[in-house]
PDB file of N, CA and C in Angstrom:
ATOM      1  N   UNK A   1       0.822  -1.196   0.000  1.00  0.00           N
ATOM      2  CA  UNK A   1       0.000   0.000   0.000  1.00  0.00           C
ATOM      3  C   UNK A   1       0.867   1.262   0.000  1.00  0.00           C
ATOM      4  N   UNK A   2       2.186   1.272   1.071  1.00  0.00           N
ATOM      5  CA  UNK A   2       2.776   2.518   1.117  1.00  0.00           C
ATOM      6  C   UNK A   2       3.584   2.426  -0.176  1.00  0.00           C
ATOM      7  N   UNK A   3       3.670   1.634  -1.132  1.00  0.00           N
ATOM      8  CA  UNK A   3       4.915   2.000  -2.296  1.00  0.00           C
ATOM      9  C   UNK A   3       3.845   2.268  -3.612  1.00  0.00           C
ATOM     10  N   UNK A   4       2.651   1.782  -3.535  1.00  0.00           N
ATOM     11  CA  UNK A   4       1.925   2.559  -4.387  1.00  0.00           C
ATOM     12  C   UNK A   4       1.436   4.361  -4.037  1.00  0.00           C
ATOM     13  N   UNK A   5       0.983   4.359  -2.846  1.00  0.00           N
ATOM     14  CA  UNK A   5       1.108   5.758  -2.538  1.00  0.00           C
ATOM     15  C   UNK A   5       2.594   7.041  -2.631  1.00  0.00           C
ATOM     16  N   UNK A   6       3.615   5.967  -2.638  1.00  0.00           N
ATOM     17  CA  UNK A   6       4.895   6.481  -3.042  1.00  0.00           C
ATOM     18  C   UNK A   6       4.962   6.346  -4.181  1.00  0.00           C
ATOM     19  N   UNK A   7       4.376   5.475  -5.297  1.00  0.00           N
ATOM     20  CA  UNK A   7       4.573   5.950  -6.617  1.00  0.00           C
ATOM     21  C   UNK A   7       4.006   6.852  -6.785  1.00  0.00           C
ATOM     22  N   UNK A   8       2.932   6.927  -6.625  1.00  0.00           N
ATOM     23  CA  UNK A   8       1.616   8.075  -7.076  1.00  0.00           C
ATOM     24  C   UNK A   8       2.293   9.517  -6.818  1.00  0.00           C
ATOM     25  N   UNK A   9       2.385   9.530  -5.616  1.00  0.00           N
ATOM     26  CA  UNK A   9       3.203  10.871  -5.636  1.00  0.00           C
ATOM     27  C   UNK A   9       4.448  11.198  -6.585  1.00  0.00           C
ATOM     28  N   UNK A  10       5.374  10.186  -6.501  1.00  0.00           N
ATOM     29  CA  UNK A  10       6.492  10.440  -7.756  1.00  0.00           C
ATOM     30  C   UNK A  10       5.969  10.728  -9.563  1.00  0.00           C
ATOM     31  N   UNK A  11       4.993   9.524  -9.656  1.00  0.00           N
ATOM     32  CA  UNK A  11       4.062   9.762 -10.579  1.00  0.00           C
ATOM     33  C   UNK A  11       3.534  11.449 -11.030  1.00  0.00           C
ATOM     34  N   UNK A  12       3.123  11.889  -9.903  1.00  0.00           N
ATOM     35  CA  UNK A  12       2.155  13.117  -9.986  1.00  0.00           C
ATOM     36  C   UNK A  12       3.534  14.002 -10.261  1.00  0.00           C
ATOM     37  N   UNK A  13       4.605  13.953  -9.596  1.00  0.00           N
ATOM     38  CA  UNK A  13       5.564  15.147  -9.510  1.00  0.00           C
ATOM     39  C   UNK A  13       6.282  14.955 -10.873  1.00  0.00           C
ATOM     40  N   UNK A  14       6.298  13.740 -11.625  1.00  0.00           N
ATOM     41  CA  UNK A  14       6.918  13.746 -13.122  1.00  0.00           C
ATOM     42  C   UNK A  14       6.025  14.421 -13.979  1.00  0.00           C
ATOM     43  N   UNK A  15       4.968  13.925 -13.584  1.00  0.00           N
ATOM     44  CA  UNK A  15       3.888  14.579 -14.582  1.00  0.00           C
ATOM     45  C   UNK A  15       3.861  16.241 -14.279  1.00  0.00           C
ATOM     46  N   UNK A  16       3.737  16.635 -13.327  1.00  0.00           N
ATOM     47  CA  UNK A  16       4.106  18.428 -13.066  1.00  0.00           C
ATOM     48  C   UNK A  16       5.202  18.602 -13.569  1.00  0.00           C
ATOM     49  N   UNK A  17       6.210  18.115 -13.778  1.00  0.00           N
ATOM     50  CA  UNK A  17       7.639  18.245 -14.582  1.00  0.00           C
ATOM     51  C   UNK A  17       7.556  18.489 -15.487  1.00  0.00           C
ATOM     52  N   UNK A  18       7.007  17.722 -16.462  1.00  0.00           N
ATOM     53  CA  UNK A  18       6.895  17.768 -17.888  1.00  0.00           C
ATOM     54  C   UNK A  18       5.500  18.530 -18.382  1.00  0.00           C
ATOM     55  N   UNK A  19       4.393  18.887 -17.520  1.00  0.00           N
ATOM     56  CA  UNK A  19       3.839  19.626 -17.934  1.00  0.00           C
ATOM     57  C   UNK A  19       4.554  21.191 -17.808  1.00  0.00           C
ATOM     58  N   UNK A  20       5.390  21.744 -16.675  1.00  0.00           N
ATOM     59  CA  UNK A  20       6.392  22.734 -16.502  1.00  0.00           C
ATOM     60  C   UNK A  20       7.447  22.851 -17.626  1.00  0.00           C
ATOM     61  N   UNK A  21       7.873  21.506 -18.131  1.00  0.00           N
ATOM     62  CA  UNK A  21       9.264  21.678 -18.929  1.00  0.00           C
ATOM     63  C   UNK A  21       8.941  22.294 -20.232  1.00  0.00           C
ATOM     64  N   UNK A  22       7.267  21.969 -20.921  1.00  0.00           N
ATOM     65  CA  UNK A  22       6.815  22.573 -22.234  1.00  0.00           C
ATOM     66  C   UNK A  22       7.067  23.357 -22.264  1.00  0.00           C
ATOM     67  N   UNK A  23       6.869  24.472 -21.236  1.00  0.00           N
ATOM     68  CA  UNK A  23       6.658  25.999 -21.230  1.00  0.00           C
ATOM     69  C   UNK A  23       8.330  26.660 -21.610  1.00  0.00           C
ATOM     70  N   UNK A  24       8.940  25.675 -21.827  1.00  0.00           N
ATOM     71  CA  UNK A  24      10.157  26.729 -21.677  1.00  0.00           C
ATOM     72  C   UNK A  24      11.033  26.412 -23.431  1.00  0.00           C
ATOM     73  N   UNK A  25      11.851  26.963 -23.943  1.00  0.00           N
ATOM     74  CA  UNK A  25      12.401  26.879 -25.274  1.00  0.00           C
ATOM     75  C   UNK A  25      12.957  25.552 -25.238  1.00  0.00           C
ATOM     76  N   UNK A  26      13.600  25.081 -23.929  1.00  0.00           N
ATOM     77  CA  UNK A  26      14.475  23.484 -24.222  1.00  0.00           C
ATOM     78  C   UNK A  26      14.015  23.078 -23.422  1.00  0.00           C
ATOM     79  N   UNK A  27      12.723  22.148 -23.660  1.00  0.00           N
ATOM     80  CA  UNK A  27      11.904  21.203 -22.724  1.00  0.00           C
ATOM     81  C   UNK A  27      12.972  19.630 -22.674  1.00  0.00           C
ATOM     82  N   UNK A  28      13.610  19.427 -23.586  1.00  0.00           N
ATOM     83  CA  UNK A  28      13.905  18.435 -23.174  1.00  0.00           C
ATOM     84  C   UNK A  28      15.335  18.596 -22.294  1.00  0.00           C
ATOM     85  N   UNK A  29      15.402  19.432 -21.898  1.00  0.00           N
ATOM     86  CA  UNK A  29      16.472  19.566 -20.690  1.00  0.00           C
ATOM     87  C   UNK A  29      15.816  19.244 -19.447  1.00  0.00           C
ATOM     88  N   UNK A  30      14.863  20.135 -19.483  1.00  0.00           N
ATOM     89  CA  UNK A  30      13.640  20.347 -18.176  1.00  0.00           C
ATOM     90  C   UNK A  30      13.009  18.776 -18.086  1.00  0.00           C
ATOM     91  N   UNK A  31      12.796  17.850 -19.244  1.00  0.00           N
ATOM     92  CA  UNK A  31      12.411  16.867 -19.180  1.00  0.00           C
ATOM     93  C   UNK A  31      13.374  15.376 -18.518  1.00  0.00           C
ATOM     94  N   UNK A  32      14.685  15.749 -18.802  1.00  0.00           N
ATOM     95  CA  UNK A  32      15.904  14.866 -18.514  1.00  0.00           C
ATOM     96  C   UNK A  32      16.265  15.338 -17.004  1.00  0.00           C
ATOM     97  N   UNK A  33      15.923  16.551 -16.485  1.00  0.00           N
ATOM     98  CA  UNK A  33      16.486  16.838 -15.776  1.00  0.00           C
ATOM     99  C   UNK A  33      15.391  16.910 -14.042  1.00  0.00           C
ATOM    100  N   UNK A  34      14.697  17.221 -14.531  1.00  0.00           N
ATOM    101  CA  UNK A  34      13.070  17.251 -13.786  1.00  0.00           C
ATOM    102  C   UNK A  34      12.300  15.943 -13.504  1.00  0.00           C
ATOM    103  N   UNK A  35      11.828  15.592 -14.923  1.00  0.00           N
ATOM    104  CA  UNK A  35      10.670  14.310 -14.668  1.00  0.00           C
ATOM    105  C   UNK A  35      11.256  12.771 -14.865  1.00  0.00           C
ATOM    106  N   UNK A  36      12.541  12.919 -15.214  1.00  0.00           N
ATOM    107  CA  UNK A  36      12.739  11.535 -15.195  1.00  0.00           C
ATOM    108  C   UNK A  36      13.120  10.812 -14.065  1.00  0.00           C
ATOM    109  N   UNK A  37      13.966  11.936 -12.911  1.00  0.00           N
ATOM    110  CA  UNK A  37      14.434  11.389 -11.695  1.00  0.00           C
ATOM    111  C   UNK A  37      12.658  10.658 -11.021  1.00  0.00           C
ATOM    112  N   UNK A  38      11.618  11.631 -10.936  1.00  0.00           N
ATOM    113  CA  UNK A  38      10.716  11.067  -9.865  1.00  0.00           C
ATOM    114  C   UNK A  38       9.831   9.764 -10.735  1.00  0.00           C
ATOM    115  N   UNK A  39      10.019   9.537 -12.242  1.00  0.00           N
ATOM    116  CA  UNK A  39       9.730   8.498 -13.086  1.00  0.00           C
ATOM    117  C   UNK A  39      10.174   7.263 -12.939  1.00  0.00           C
ATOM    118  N   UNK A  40      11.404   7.312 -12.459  1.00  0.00           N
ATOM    119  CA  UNK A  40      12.339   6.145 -12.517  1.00  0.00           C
ATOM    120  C   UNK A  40      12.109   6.104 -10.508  1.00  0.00           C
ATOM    121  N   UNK A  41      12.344   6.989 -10.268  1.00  0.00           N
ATOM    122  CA  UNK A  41      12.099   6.041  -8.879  1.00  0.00           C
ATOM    123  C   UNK A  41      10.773   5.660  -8.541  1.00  0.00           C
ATOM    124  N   UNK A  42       9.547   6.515  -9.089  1.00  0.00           N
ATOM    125  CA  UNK A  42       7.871   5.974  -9.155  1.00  0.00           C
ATOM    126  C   UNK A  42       7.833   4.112  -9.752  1.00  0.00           C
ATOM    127  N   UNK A  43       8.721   4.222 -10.778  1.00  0.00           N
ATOM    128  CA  UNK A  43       8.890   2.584 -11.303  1.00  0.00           C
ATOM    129  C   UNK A  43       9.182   1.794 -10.192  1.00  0.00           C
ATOM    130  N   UNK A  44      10.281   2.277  -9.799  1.00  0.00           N
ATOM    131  CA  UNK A  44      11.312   1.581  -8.799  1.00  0.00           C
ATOM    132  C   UNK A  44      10.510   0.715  -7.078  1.00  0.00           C
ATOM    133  N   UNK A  45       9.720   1.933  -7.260  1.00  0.00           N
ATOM    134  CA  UNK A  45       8.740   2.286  -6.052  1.00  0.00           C
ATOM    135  C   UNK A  45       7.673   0.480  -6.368  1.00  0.00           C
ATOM    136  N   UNK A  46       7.085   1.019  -7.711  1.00  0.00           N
ATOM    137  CA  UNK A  46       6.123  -0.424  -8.191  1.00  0.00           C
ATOM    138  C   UNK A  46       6.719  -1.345  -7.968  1.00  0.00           C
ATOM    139  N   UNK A  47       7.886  -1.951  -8.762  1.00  0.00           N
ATOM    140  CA  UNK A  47       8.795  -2.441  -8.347  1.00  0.00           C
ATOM    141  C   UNK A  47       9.605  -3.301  -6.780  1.00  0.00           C
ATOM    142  N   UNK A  48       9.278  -2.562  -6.099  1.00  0.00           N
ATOM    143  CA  UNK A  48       9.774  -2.412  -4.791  1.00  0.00           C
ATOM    144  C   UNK A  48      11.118  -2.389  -4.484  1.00  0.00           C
ATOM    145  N   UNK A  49      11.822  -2.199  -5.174  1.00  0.00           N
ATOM    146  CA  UNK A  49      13.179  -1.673  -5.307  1.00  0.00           C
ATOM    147  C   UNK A  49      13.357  -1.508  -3.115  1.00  0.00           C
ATOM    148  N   UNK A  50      14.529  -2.476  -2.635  1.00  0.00           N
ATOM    149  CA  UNK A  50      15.038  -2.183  -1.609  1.00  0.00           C
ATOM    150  C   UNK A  50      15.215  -1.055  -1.210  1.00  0.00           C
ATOM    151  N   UNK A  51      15.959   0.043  -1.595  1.00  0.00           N
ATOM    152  CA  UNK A  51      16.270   1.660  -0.864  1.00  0.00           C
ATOM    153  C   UNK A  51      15.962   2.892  -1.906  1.00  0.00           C
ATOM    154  N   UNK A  52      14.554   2.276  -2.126  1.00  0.00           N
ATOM    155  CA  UNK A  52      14.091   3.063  -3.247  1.00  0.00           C
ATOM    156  C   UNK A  52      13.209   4.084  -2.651  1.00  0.00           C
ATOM    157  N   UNK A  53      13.214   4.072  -0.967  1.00  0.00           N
ATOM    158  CA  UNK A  53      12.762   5.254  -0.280  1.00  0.00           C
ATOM    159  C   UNK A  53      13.315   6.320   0.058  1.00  0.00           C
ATOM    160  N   UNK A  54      14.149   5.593   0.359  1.00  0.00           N
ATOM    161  CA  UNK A  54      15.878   6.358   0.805  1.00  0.00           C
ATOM    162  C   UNK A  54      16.133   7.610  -0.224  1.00  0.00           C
ATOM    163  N   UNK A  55      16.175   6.958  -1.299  1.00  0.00           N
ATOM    164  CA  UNK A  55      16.627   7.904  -2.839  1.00  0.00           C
ATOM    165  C   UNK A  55      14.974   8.726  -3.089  1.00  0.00           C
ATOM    166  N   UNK A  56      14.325   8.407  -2.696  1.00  0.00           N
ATOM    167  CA  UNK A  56      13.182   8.869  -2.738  1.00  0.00           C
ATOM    168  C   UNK A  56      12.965  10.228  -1.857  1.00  0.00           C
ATOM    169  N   UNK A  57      13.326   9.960  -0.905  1.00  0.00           N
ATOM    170  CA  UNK A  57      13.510  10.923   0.446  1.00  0.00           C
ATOM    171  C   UNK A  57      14.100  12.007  -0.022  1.00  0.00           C
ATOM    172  N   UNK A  58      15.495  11.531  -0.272  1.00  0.00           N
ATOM    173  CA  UNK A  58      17.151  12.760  -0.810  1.00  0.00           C
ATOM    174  C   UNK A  58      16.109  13.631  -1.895  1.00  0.00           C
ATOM    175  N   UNK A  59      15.789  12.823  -2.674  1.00  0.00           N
ATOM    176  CA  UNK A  59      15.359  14.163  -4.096  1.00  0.00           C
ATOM    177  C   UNK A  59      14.430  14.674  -3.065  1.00  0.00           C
ATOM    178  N   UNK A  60      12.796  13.856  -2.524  1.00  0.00           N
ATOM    179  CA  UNK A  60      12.278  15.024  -2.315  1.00  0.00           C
ATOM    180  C   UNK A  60      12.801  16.114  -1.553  1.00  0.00           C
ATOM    181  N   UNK A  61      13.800  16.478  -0.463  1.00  0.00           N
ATOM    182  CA  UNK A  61      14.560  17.282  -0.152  1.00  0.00           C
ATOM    183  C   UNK A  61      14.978  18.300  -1.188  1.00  0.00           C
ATOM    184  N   UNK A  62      15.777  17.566  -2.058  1.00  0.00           N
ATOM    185  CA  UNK A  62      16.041  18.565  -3.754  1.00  0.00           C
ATOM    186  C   UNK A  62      14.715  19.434  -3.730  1.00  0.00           C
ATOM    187  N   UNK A  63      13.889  18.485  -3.871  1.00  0.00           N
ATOM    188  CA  UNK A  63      12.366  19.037  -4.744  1.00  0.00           C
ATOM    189  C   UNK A  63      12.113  20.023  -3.842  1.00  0.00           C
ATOM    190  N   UNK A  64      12.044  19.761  -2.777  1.00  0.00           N
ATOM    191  CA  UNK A  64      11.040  20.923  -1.225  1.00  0.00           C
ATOM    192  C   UNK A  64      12.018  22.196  -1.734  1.00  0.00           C
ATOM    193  N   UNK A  65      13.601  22.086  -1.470  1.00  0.00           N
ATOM    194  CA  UNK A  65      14.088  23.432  -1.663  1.00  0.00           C
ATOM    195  C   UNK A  65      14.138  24.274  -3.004  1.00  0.00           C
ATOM    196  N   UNK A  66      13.971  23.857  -3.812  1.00  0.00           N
ATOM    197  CA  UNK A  66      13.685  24.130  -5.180  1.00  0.00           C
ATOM    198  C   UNK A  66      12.491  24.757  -5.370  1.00  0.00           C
ATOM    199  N   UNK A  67      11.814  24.540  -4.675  1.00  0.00           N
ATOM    200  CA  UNK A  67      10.254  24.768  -4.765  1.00  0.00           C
ATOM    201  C   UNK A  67       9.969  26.083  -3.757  1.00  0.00           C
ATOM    202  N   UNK A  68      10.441  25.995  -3.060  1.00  0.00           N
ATOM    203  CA  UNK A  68      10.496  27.267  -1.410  1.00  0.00           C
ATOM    204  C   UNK A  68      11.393  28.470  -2.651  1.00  0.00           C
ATOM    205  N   UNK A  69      12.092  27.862  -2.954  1.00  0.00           N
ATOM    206  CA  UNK A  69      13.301  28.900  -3.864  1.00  0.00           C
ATOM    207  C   UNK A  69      12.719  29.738  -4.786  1.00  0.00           C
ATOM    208  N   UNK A  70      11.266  28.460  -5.386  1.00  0.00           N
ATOM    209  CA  UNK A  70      10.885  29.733  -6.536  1.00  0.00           C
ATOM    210  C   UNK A  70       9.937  30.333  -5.961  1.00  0.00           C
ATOM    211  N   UNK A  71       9.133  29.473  -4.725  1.00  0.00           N
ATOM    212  CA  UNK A  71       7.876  30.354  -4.156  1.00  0.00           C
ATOM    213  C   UNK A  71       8.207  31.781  -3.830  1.00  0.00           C
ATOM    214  N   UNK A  72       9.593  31.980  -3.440  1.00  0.00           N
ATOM    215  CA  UNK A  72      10.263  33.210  -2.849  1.00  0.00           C
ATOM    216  C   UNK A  72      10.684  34.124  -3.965  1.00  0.00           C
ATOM    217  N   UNK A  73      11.344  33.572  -4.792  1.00  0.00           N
ATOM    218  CA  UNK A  73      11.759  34.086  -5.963  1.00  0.00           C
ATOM    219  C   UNK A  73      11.359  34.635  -7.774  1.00  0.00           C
ATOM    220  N   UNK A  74      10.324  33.655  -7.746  1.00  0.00           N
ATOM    221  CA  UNK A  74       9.524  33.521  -8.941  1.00  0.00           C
ATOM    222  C   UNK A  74       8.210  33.932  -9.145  1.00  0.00           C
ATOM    223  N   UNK A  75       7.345  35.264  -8.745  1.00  0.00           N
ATOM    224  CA  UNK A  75       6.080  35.511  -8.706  1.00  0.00           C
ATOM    225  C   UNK A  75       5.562  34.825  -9.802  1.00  0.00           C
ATOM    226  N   UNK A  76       5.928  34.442 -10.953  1.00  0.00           N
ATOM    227  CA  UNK A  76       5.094  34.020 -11.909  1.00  0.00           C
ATOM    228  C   UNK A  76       4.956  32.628 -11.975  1.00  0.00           C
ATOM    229  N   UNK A  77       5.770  31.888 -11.316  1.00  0.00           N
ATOM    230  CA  UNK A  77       5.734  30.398 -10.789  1.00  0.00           C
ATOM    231  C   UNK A  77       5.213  30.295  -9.973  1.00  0.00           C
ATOM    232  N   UNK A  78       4.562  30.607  -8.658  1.00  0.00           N
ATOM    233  CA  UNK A  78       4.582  30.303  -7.605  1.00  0.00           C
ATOM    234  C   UNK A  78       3.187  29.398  -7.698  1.00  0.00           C
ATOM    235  N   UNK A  79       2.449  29.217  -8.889  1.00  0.00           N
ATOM    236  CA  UNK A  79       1.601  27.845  -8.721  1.00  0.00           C
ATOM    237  C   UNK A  79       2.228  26.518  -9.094  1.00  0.00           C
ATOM    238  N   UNK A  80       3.193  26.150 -10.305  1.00  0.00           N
ATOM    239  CA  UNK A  80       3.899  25.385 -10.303  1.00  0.00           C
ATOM    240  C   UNK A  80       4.775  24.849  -8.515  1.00  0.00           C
ATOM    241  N   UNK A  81       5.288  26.130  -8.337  1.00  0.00           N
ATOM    242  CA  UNK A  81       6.346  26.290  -7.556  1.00  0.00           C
ATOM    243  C   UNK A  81       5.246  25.334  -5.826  1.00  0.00           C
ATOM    244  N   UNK A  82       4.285  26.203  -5.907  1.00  0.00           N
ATOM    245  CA  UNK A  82       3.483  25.823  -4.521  1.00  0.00           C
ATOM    246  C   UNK A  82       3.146  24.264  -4.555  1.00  0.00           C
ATOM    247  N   UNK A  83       2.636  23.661  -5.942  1.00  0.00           N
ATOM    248  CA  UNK A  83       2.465  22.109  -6.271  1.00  0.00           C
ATOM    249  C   UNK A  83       3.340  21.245  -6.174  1.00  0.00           C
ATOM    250  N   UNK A  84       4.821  21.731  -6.818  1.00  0.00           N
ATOM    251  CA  UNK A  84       6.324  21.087  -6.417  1.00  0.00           C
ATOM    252  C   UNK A  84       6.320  21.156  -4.737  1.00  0.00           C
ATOM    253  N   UNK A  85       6.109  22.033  -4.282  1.00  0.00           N
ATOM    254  CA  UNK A  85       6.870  21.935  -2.644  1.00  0.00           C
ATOM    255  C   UNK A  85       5.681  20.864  -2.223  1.00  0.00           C
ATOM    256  N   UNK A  86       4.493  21.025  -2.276  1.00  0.00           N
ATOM    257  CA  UNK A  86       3.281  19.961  -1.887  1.00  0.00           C
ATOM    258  C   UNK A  86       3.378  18.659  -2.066  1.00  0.00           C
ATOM    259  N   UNK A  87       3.913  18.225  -3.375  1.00  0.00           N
ATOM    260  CA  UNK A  87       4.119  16.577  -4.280  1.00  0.00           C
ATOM    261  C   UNK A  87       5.248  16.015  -2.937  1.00  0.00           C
ATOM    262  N   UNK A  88       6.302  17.283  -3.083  1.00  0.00           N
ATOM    263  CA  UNK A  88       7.575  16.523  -2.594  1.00  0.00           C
ATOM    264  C   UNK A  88       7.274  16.634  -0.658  1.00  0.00           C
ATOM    265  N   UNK A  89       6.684  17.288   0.057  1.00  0.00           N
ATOM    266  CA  UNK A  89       5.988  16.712   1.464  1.00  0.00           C
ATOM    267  C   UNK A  89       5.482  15.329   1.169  1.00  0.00           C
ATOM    268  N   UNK A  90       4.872  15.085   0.272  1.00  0.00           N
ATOM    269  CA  UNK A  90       3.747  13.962   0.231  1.00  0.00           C
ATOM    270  C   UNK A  90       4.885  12.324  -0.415  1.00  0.00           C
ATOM    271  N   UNK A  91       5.965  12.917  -1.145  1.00  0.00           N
ATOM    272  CA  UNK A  91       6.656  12.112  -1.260  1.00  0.00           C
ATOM    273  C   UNK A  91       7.495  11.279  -0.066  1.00  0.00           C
ATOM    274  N   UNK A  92       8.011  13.181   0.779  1.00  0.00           N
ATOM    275  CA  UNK A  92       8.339  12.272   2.348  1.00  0.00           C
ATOM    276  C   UNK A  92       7.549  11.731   3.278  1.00  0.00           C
ATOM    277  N   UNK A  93       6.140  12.147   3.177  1.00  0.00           N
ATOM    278  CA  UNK A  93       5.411  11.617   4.105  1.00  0.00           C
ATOM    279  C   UNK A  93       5.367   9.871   3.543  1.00  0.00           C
ATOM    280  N   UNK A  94       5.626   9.753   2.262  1.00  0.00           N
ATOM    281  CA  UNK A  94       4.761   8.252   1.589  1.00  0.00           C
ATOM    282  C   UNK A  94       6.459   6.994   2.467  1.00  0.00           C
ATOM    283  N   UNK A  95       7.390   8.140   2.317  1.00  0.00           N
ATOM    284  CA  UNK A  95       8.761   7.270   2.169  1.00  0.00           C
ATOM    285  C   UNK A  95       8.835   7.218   3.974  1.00  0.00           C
ATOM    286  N   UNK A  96       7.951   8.207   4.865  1.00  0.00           N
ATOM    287  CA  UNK A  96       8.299   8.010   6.372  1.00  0.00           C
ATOM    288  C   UNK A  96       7.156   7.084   6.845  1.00  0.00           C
ATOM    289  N   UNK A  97       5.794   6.692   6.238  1.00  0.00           N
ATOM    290  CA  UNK A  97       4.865   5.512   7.124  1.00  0.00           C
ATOM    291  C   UNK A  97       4.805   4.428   7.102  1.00  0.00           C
ATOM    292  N   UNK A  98       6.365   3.649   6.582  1.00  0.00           N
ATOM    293  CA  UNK A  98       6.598   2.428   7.117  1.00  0.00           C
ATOM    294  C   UNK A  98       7.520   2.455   8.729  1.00  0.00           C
ATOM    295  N   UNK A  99       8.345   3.648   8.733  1.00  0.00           N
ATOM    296  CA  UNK A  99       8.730   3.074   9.551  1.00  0.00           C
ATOM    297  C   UNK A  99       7.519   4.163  10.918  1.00  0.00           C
ATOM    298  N   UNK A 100       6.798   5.152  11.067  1.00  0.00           N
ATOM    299  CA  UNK A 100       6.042   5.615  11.372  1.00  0.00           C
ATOM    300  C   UNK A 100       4.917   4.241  11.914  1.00  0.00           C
ATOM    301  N   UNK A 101       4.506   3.313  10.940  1.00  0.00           N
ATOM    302  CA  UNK A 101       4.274   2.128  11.591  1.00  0.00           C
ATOM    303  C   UNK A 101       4.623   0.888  12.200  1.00  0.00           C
ATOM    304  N   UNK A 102       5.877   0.871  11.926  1.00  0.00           N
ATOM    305  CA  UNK A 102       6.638   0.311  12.498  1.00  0.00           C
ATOM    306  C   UNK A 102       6.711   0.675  13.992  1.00  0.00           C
ATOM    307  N   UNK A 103       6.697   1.888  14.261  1.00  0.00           N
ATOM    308  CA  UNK A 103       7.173   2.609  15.253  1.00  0.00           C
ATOM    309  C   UNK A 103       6.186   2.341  16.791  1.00  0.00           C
ATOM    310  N   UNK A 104       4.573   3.058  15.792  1.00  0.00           N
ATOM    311  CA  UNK A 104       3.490   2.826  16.541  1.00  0.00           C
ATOM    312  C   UNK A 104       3.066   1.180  16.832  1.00  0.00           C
ATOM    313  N   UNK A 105       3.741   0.396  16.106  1.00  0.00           N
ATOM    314  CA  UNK A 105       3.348  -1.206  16.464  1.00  0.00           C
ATOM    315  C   UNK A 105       4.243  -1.830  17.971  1.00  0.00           C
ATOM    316  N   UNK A 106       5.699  -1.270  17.727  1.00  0.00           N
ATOM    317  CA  UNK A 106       6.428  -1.281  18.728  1.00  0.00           C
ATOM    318  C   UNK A 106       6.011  -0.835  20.211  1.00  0.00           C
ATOM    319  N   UNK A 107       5.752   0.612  19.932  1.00  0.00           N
ATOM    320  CA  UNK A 107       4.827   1.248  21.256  1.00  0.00           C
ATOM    321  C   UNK A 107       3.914   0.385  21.654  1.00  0.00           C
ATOM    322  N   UNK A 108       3.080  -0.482  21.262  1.00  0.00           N
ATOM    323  CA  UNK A 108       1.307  -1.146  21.394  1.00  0.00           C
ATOM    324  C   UNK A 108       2.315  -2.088  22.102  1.00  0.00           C
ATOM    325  N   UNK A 109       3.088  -2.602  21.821  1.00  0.00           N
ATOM    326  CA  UNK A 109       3.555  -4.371  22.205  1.00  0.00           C
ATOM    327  C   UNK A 109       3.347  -5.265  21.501  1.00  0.00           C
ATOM    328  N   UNK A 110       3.569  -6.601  22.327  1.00  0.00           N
ATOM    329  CA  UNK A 110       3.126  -7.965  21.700  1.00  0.00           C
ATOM    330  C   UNK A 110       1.684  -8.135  21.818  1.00  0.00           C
ATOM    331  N   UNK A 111       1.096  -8.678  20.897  1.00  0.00           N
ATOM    332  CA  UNK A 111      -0.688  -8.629  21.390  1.00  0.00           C
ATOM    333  C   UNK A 111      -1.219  -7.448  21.284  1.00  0.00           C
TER     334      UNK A 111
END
């Protein structure tokens, strides 16, 4: 359940990528450089790729500050910009409720 909700989000943030990368003269920079990282780990995610949270985590970090950067910086982005910082919370939240349940199972006990 949590690595489909971790694709979905990677999913959603490639797809904001490449709908962002059109807008600009060399989309396929914006496309190589943007939507393929959260594509390939959304696969990875289906997949279940061992530390494919881990790498999941690091970018969304990338993504959150990138996104704060243009909210601050970019008046004419700042809806792109506000959706990037949102995807990539939701990416760390998807990559922190295994061990988040893990955590709360420990607390309960045995039984």
């Amino acid at each position: 359940m949590t690595q489909r909700y971790l694709a979905a989000t990677l999913f959603a943030l490639a797809a904001l990528f490449c709908g962002w990368s059109w807008q600009h003269t060399q989309p396929l920079a914006g496309l190589l450089a943007f939507a393929l990282p959260p594509a390939v780990l959304g696969l990875g995610a289906l997949r279940q790729w061992p530390r494919i949270g881990f790498f999941a985590a690091i970018f969304a970090l990338l993504w959150f500050s990138h996104g704060v950067m243009l909210l601050w910086s970019e008046p004419t982005l700042r809806g792109w910009a506000a959706t990037e910082t949102m995807l990539s919370l939701l990416v760390i939240h998807a990559t922190c409720l295994p061990g988040y349940r893990a955590r709360r199972a420990r607390q309960r006990g045995p039984g």
